[in-house]
C-alpha atoms as a PDB file:
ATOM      1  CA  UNK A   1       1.892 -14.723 -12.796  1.00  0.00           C
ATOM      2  CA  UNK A   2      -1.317 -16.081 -11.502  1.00  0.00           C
ATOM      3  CA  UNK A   3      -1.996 -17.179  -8.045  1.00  0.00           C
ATOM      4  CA  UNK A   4      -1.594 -21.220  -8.781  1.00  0.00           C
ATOM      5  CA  UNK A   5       1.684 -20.461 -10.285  1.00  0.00           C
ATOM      6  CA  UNK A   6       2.610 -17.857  -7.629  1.00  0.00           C
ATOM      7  CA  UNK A   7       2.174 -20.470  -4.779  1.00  0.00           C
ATOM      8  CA  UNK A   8       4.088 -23.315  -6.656  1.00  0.00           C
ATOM      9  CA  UNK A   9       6.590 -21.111  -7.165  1.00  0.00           C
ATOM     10  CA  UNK A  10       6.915 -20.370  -3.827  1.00  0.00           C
ATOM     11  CA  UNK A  11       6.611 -24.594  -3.060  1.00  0.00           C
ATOM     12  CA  UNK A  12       9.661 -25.007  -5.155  1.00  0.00           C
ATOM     13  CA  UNK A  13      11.488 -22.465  -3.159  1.00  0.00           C
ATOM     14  CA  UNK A  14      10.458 -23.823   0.045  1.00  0.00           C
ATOM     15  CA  UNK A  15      11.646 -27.541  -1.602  1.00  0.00           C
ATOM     16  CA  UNK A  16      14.614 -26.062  -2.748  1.00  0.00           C
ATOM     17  CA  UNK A  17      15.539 -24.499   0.732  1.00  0.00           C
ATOM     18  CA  UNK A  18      14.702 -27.351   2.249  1.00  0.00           C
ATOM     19  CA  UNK A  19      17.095 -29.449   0.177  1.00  0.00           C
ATOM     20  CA  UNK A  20      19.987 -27.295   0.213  1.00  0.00           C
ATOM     21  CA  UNK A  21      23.257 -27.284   2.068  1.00  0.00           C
ATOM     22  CA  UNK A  22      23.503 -25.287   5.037  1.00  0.00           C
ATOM     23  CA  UNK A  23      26.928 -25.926   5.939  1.00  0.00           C
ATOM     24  CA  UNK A  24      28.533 -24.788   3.044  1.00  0.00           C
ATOM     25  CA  UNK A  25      29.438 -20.945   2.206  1.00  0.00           C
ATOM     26  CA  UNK A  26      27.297 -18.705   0.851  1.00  0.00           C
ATOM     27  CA  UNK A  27      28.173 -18.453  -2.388  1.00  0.00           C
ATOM     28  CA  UNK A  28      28.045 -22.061  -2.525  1.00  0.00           C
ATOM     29  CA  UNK A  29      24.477 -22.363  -1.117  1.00  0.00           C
ATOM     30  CA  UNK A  30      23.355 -19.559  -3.418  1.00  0.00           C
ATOM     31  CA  UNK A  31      24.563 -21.587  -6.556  1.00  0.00           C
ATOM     32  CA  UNK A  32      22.950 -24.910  -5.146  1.00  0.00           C
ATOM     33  CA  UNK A  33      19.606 -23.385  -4.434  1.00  0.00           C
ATOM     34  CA  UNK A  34      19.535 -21.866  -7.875  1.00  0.00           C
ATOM     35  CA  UNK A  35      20.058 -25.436  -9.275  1.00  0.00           C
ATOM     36  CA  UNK A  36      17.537 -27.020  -7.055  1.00  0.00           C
ATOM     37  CA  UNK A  37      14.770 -24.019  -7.492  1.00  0.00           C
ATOM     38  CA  UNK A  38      14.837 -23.808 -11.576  1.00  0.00           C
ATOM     39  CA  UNK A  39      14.972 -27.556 -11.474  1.00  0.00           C
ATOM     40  CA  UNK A  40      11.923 -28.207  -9.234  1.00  0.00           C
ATOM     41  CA  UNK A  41      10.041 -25.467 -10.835  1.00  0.00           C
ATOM     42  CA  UNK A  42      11.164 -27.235 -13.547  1.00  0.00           C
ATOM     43  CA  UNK A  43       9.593 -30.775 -12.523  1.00  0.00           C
ATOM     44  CA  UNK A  44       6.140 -29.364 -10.818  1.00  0.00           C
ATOM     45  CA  UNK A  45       5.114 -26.938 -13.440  1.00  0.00           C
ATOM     46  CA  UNK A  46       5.758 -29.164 -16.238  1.00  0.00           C
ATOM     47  CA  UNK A  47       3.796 -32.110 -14.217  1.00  0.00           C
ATOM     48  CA  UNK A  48       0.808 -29.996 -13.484  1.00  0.00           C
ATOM     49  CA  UNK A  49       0.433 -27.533 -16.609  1.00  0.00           C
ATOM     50  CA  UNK A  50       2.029 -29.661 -19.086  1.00  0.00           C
ATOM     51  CA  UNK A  51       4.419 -27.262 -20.342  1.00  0.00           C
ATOM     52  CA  UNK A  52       7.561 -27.682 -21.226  1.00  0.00           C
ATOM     53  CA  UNK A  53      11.288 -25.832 -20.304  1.00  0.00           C
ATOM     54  CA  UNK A  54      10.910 -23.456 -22.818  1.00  0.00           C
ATOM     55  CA  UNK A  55       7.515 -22.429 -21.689  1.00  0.00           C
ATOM     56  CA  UNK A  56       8.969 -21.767 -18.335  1.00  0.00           C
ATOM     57  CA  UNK A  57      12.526 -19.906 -20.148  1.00  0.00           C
ATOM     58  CA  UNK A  58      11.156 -16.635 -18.592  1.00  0.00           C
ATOM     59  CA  UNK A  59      10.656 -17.907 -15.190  1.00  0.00           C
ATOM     60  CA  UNK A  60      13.870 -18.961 -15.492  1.00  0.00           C
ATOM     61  CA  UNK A  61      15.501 -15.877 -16.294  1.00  0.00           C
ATOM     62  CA  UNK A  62      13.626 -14.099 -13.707  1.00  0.00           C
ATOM     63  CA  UNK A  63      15.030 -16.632 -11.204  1.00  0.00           C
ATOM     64  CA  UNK A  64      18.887 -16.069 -12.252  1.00  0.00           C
ATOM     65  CA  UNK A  65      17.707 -12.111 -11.862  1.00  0.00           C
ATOM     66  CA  UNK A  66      16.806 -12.844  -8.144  1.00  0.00           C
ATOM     67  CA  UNK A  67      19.436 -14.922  -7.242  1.00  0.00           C
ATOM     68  CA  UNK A  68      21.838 -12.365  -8.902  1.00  0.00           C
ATOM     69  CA  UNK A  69      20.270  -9.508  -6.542  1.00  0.00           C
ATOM     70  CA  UNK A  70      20.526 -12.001  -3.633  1.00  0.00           C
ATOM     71  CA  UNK A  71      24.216 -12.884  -4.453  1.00  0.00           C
ATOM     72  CA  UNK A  72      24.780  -9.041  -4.527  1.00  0.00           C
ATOM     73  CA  UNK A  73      23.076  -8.176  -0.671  1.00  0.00           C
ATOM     74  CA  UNK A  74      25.094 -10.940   0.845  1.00  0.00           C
ATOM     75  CA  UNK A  75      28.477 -10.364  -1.063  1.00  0.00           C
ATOM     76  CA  UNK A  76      30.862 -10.082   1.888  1.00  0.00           C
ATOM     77  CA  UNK A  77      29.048 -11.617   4.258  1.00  0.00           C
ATOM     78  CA  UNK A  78      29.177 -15.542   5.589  1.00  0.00           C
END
């Protein structure tokens, strides 16, 4: 990943955090920022670069991989 992409991907986490619901359990938030994330992501780098979801499917996978591991370290815990 290059640096422009690196810091829009870390915009549309930011966004995504930002626009999530913090009183709701963990799993819940999880899920939601997963939504928001690969659909901002989504929006911005198909704005900017021009590409489309398909371009972006391994992004996308990579995301589900994080949120999997971050699902995993807080299993247990609200």
């Amino acid at each position: 990943m290059d640096k422009d992409r690196a810091i829009i991907t870390q915009v549309c986490a930011k966004i995504a955090s930002d626009l999530t619901d913090k009183t709701r359990d963990v799993d819940a938030r999880i899920s939601e920022f997963a939504v928001l994330f690969s659909t901002v992501n989504d929006i911005l780098i198909e704005a900017i670069y021009g590409e489309s979801k398909q371009a972006t499917a391994t992004a996308i996978a990579q995301n589900n991989n994080v949120v999997q591991m971050i699902k995993e370290s807080f299993s247990g815990s609200t």
